[in-house]
N, C-alpha and C. Protein backbone atom coordinates (compact mmCIF):
# COMPACT_ATOMS: atom_id res chain seq x y z
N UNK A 1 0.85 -1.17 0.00
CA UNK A 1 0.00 0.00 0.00
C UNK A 1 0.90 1.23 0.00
N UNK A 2 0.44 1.85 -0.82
CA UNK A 2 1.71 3.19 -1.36
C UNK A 2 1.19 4.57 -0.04
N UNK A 3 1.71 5.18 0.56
CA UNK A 3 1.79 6.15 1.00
C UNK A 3 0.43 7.06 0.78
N UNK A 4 0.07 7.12 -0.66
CA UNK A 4 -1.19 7.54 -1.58
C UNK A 4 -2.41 7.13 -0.99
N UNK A 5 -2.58 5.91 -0.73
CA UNK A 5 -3.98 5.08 -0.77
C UNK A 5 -4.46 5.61 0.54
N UNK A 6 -5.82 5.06 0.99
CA UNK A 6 -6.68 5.10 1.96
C UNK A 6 -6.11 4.36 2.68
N UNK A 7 -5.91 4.37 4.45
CA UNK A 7 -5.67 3.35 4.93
C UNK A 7 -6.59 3.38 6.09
N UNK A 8 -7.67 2.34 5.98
CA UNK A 8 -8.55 2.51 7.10
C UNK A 8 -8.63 0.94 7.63
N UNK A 9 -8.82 0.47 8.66
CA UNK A 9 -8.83 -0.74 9.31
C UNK A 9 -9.43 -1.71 8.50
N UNK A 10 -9.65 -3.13 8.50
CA UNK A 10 -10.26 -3.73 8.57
C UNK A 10 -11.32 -4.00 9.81
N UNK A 11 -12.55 -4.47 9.34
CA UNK A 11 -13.36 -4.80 10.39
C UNK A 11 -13.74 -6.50 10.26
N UNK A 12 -13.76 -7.32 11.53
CA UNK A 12 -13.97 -8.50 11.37
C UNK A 12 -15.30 -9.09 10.79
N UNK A 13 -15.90 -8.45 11.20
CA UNK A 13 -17.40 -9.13 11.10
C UNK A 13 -18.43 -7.72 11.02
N UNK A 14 -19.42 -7.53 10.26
CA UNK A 14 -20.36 -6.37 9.55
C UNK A 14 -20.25 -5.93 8.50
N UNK A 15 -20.89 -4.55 8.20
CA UNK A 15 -20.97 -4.11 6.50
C UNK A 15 -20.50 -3.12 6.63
N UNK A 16 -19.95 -2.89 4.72
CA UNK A 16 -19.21 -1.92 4.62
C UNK A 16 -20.25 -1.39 3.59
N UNK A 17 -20.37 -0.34 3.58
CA UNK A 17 -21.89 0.35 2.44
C UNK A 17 -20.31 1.33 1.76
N UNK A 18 -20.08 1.31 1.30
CA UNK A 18 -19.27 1.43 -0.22
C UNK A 18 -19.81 2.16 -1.51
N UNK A 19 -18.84 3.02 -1.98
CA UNK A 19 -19.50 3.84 -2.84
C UNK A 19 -20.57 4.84 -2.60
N UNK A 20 -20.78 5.63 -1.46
CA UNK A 20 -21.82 6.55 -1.05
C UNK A 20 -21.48 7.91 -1.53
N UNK A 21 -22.47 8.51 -2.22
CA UNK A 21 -22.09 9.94 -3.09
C UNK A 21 -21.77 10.83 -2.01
N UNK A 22 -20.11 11.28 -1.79
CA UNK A 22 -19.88 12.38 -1.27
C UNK A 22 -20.42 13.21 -0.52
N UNK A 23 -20.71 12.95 0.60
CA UNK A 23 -21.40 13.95 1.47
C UNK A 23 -22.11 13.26 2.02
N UNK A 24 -22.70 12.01 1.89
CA UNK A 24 -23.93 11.86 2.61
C UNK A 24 -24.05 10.52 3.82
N UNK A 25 -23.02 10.22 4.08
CA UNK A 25 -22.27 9.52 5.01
C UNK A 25 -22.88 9.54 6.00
N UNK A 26 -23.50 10.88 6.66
CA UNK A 26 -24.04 11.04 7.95
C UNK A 26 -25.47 11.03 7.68
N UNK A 27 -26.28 11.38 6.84
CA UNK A 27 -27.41 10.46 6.24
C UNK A 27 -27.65 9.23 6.20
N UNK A 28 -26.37 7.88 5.60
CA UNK A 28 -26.80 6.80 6.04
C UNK A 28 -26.49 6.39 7.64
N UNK A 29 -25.69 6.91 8.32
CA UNK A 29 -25.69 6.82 9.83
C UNK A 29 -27.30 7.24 10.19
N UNK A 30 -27.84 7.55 9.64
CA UNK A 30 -28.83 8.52 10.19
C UNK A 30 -30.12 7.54 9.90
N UNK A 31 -30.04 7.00 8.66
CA UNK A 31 -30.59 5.61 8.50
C UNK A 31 -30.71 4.57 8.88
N UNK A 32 -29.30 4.23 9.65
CA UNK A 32 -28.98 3.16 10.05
C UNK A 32 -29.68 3.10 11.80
N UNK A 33 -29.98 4.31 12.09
CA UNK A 33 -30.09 4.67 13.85
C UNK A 33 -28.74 4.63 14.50
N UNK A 34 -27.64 5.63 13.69
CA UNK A 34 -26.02 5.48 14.31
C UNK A 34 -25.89 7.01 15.22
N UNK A 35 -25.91 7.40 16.15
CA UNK A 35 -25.91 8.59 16.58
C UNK A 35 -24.93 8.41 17.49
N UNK A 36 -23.77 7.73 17.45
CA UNK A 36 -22.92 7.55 18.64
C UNK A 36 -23.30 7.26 20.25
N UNK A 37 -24.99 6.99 20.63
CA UNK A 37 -25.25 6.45 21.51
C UNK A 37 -25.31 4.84 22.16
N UNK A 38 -25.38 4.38 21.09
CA UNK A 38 -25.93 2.70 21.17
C UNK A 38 -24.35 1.90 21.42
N UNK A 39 -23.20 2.34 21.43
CA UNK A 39 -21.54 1.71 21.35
C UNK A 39 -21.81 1.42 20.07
N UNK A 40 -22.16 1.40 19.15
CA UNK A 40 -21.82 0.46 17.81
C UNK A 40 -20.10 0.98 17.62
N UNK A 41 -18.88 0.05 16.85
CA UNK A 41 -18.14 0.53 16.45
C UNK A 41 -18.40 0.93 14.90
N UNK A 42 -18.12 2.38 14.43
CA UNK A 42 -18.26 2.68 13.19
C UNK A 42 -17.13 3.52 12.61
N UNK A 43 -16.72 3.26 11.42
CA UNK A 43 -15.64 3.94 10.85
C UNK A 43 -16.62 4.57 9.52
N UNK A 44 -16.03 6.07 9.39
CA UNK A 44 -16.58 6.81 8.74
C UNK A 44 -15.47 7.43 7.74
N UNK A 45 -15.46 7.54 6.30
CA UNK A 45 -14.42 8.23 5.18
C UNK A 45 -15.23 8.80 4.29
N UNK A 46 -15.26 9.83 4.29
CA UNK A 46 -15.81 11.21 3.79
C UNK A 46 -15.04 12.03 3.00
N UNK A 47 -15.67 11.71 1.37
CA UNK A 47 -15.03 12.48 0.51
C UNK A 47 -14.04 12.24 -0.05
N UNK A 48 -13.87 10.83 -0.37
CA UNK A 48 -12.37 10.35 -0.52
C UNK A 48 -12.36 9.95 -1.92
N UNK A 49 -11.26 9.54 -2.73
CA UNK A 49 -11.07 9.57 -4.07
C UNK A 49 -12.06 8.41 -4.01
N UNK A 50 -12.45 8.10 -5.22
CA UNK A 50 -13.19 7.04 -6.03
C UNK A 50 -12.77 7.14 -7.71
N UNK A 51 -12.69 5.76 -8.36
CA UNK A 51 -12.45 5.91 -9.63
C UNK A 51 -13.54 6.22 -10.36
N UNK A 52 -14.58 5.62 -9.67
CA UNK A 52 -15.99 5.41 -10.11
C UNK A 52 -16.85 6.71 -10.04
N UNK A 53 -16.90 7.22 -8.59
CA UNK A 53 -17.60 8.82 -8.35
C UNK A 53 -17.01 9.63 -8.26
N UNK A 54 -15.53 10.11 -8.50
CA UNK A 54 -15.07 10.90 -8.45
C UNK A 54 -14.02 11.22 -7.29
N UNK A 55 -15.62 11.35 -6.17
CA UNK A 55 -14.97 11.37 -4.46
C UNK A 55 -17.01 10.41 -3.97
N UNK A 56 -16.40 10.26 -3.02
CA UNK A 56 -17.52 9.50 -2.35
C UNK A 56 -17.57 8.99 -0.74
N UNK A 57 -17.93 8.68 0.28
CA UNK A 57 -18.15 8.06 1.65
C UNK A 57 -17.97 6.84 1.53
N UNK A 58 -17.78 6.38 2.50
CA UNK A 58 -17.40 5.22 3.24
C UNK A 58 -18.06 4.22 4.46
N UNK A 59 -19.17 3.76 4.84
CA UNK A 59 -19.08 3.37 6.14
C UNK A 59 -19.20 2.33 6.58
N UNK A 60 -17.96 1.70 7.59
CA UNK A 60 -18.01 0.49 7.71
C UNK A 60 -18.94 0.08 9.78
N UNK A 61 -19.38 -0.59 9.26
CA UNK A 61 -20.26 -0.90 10.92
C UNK A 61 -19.77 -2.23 11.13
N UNK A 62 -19.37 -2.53 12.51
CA UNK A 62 -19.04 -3.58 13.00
C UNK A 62 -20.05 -4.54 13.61
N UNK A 63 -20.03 -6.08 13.50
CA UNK A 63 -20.94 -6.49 13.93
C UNK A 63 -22.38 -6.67 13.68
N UNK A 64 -22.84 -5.34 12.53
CA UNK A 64 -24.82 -5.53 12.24
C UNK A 64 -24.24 -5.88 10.48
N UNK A 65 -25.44 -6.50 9.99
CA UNK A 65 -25.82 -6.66 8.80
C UNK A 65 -27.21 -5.82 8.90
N UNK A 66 -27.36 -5.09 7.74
CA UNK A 66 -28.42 -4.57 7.08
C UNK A 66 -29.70 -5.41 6.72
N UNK A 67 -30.83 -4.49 7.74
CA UNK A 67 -31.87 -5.11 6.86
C UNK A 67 -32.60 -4.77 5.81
N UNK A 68 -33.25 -5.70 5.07
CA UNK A 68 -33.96 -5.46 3.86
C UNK A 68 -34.66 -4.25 3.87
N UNK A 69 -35.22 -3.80 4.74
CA UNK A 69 -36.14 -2.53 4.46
C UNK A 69 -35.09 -1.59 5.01
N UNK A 70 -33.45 -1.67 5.55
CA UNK A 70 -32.19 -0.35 5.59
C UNK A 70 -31.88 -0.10 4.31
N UNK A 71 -31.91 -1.48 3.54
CA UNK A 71 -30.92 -1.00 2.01
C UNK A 71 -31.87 -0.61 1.39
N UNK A 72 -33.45 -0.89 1.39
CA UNK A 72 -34.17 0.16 0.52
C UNK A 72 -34.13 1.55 0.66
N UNK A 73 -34.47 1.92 2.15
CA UNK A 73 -33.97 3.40 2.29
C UNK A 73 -32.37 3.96 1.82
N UNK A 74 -31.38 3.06 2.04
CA UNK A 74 -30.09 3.74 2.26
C UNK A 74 -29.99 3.52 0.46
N UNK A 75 -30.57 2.78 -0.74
CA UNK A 75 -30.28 2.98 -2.23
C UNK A 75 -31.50 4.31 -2.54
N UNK A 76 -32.24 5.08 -1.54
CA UNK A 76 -32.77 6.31 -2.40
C UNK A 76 -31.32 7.32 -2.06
N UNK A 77 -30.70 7.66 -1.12
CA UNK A 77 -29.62 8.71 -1.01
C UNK A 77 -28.15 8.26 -1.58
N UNK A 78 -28.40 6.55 -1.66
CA UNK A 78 -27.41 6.44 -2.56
C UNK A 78 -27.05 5.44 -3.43
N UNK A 79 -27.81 5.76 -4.65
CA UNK A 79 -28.30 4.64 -5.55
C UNK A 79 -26.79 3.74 -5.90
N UNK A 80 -25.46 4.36 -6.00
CA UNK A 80 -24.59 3.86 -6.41
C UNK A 80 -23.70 3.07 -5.66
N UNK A 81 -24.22 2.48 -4.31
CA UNK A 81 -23.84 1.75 -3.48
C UNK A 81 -23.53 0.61 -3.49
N UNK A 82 -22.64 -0.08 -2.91
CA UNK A 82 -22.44 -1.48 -3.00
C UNK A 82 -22.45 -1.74 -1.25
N UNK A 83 -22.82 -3.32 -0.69
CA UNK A 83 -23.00 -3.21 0.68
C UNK A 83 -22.55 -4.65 0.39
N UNK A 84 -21.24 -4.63 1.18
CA UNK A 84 -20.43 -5.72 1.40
C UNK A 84 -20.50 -6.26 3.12
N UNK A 85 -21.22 -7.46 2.72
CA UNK A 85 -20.91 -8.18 3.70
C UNK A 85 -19.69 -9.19 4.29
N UNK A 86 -19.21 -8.92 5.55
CA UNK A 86 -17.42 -8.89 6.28
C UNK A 86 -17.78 -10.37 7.13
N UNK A 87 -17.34 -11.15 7.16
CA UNK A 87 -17.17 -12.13 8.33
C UNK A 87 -15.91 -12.94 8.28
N UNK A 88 -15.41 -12.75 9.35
CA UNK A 88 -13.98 -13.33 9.58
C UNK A 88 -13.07 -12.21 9.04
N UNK A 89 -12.91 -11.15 8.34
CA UNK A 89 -12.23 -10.04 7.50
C UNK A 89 -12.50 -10.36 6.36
N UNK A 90 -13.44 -11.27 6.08
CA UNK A 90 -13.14 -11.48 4.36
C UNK A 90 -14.62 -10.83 4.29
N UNK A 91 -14.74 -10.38 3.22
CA UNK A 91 -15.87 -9.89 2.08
C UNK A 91 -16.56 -11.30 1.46
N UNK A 92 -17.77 -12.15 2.21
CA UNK A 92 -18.73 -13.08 1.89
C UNK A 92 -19.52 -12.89 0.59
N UNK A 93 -20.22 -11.41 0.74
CA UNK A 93 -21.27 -10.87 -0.12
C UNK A 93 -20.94 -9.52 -0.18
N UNK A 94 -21.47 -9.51 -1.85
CA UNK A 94 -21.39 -8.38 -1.91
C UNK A 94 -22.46 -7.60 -2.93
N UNK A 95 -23.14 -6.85 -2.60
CA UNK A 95 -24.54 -6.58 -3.76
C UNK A 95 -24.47 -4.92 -3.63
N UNK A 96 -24.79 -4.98 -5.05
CA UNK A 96 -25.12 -3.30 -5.22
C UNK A 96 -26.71 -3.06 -5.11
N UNK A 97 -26.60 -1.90 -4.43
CA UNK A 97 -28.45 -1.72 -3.98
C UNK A 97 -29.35 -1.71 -5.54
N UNK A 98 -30.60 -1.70 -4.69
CA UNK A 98 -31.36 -1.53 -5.65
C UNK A 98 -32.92 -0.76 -5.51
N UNK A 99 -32.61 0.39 -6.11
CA UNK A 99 -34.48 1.34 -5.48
C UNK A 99 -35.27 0.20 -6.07
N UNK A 100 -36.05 0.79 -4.64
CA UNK A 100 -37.63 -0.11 -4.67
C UNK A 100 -38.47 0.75 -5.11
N UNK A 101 -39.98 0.14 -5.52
CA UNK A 101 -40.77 0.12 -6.26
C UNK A 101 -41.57 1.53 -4.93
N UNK A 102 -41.46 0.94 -3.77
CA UNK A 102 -42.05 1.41 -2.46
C UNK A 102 -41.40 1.33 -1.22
N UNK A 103 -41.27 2.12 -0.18
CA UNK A 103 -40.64 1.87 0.86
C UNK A 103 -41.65 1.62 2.14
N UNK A 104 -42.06 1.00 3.10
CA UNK A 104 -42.90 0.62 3.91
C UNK A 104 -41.94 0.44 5.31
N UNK A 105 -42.99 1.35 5.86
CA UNK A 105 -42.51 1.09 7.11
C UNK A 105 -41.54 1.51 8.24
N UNK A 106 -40.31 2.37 7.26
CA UNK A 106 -39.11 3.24 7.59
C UNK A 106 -39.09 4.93 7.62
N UNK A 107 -39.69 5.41 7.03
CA UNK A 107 -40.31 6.65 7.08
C UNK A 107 -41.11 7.10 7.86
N UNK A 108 -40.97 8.32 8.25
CA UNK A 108 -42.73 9.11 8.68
C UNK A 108 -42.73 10.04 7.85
N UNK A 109 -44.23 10.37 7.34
CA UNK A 109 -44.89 11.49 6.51
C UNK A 109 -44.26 12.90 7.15
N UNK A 110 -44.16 13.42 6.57
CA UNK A 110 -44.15 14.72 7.04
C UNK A 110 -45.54 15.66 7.19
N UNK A 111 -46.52 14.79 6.95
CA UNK A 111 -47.56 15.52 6.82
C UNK A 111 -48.42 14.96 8.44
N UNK A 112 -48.78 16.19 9.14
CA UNK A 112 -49.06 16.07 10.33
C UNK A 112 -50.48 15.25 10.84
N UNK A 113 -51.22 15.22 9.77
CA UNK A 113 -52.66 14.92 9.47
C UNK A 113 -52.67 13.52 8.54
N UNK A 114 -51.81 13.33 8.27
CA UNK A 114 -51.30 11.67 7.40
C UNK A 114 -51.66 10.55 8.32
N UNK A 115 -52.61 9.81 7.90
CA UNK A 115 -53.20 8.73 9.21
C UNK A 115 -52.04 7.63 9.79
N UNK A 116 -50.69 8.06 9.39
CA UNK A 116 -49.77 7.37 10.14
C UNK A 116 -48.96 7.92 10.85
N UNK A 117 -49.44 9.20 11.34
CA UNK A 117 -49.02 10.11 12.12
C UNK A 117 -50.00 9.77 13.69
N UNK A 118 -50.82 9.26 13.15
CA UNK A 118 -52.17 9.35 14.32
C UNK A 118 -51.74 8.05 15.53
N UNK A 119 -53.09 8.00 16.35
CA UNK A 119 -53.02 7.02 17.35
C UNK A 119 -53.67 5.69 16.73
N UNK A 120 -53.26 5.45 14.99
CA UNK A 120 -53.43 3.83 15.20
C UNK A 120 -52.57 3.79 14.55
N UNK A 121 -52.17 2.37 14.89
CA UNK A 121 -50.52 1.72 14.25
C UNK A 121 -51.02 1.17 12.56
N UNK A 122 -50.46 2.33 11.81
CA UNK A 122 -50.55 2.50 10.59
C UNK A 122 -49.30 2.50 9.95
N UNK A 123 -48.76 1.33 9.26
CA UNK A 123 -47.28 1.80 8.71
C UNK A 123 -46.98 2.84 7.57
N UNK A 124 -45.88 3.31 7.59
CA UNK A 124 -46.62 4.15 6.79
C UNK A 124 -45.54 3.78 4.99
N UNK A 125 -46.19 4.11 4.00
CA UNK A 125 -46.23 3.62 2.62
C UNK A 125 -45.62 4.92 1.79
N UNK A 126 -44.75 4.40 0.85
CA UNK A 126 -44.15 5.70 0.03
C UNK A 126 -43.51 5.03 -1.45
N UNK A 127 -44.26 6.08 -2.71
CA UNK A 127 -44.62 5.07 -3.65
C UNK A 127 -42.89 5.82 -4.04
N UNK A 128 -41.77 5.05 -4.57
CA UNK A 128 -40.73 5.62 -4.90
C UNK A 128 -40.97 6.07 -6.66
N UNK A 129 -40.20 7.76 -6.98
CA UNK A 129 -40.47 8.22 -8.06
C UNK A 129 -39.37 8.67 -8.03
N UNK A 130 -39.17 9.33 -9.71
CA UNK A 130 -37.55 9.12 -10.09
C UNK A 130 -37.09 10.93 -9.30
N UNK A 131 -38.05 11.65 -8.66
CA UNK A 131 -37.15 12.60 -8.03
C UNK A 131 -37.44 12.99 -6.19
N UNK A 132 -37.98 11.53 -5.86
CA UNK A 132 -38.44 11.54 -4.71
C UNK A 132 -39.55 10.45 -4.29
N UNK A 133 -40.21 11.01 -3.45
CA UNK A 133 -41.75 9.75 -2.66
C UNK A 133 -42.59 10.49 -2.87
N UNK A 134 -43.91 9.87 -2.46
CA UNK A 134 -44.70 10.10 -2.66
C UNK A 134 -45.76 9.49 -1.27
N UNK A 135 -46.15 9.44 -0.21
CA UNK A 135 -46.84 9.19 0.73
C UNK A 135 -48.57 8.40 -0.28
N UNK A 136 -48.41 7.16 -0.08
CA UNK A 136 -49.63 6.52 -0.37
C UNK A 136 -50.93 6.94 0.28
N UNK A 137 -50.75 7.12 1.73
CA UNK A 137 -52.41 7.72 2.31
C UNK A 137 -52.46 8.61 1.74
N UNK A 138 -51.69 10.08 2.03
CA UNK A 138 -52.16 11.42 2.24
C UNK A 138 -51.44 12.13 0.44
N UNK A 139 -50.92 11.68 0.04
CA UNK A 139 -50.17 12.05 -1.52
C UNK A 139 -49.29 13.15 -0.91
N UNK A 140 -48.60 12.92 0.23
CA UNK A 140 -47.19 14.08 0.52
C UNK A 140 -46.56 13.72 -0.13
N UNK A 141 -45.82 14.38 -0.79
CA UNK A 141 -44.51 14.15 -1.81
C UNK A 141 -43.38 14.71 -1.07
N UNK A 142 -42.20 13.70 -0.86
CA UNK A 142 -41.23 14.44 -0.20
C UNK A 142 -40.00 14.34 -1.36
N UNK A 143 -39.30 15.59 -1.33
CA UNK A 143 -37.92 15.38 -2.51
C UNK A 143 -37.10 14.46 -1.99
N UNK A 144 -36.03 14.69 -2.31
CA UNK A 144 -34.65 13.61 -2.86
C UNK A 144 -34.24 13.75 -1.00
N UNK A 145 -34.32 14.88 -0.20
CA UNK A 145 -33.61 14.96 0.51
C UNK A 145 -34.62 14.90 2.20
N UNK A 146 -34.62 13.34 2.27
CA UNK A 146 -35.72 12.64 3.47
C UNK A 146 -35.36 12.32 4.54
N UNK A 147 -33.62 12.65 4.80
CA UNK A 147 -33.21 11.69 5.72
C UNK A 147 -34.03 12.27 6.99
N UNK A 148 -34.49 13.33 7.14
CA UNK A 148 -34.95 13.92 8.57
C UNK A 148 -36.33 13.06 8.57
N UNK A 149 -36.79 12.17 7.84
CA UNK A 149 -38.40 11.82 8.17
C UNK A 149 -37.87 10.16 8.11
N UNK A 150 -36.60 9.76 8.13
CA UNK A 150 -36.51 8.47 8.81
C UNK A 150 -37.34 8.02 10.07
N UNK A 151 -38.13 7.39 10.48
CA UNK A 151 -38.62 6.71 11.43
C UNK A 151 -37.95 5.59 12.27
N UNK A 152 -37.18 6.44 13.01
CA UNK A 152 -36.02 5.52 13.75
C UNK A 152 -37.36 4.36 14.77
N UNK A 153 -38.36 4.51 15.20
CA UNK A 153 -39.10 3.62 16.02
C UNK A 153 -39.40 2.24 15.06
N UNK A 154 -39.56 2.65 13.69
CA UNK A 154 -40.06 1.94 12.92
C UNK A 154 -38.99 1.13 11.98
N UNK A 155 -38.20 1.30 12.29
CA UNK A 155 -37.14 0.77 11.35
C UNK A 155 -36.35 -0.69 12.00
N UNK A 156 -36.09 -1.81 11.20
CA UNK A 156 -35.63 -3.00 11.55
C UNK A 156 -34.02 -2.90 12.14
């Protein structure tokens, strides 16, 4: 390893979400429910060369694998992701995300009057479109930029 390169640890066991567009690193922490309270160990690289994006994020989490309804949220902020799964130090799996059709369940509306805002356990539904969501009850449309209406209660 030349002097040049990245040199960031290996991690034994968890995922590395790879390829994240520049900047938005603390968005998928933000996805993930990473706020530096819970101990998770997490390594974070922000903005760093890529051949592929130019410059791009990094984040490796120790110990969790991603669930199915994290990588749907975490491929709308960053469609060009790859999420490598680590056990033993080696790289098992490795898949590039893929937007869904709909996201269920990980979100809240931003709309205050959206019946999954209310007092019945309503999950709440978001039809994915090529410059944002779309809220199935109430037709809120939220843009590209959602991470604040993550539903950390609701999320796997």
């Amino acid at each position: 390893m030349s002097d040049h390169e990245l040199r960031v640890s290996k991690i034994r066991n968890g995922t590395v979400i790879d390829h994240v567009a520049a900047g938005q690193a603390l968005n998928v922490l933000t996805i993930l429910g990473i706020d530096g309270s819970g101990g998770e160990s997490v390594s974070v690289g922000m903005n760093v060369p890529s051949g592929r994006l130019g410059r791009k994020d990094i984040v490796k989490v120790e110990d969790r694998e991603l669930s199915p309804s994290e990588v749907d949220v975490l491929s709308l902020i960053a469609p060009e992701a790859t999420i490598n799964i680590v056990r033993d130090y080696e790289v098992v799996e490795k898949n590039r995300v893929e937007r869904p059709e709909r996201v269920v369940g990980v979100l809240s509306c931003p709309n205050h009057n959206c019946i999954t805002n209310g007092d019945e356990p309503v999950a709440s539904k978001f039809t994915v479109l090529p410059d944002g969501l779309r809220c199935e009850y109430c037709g809120t449309f939220i843009r590209e930029s959602f991470a604040g209406h993550i539903d950390g209660s609701r999320s796997a």
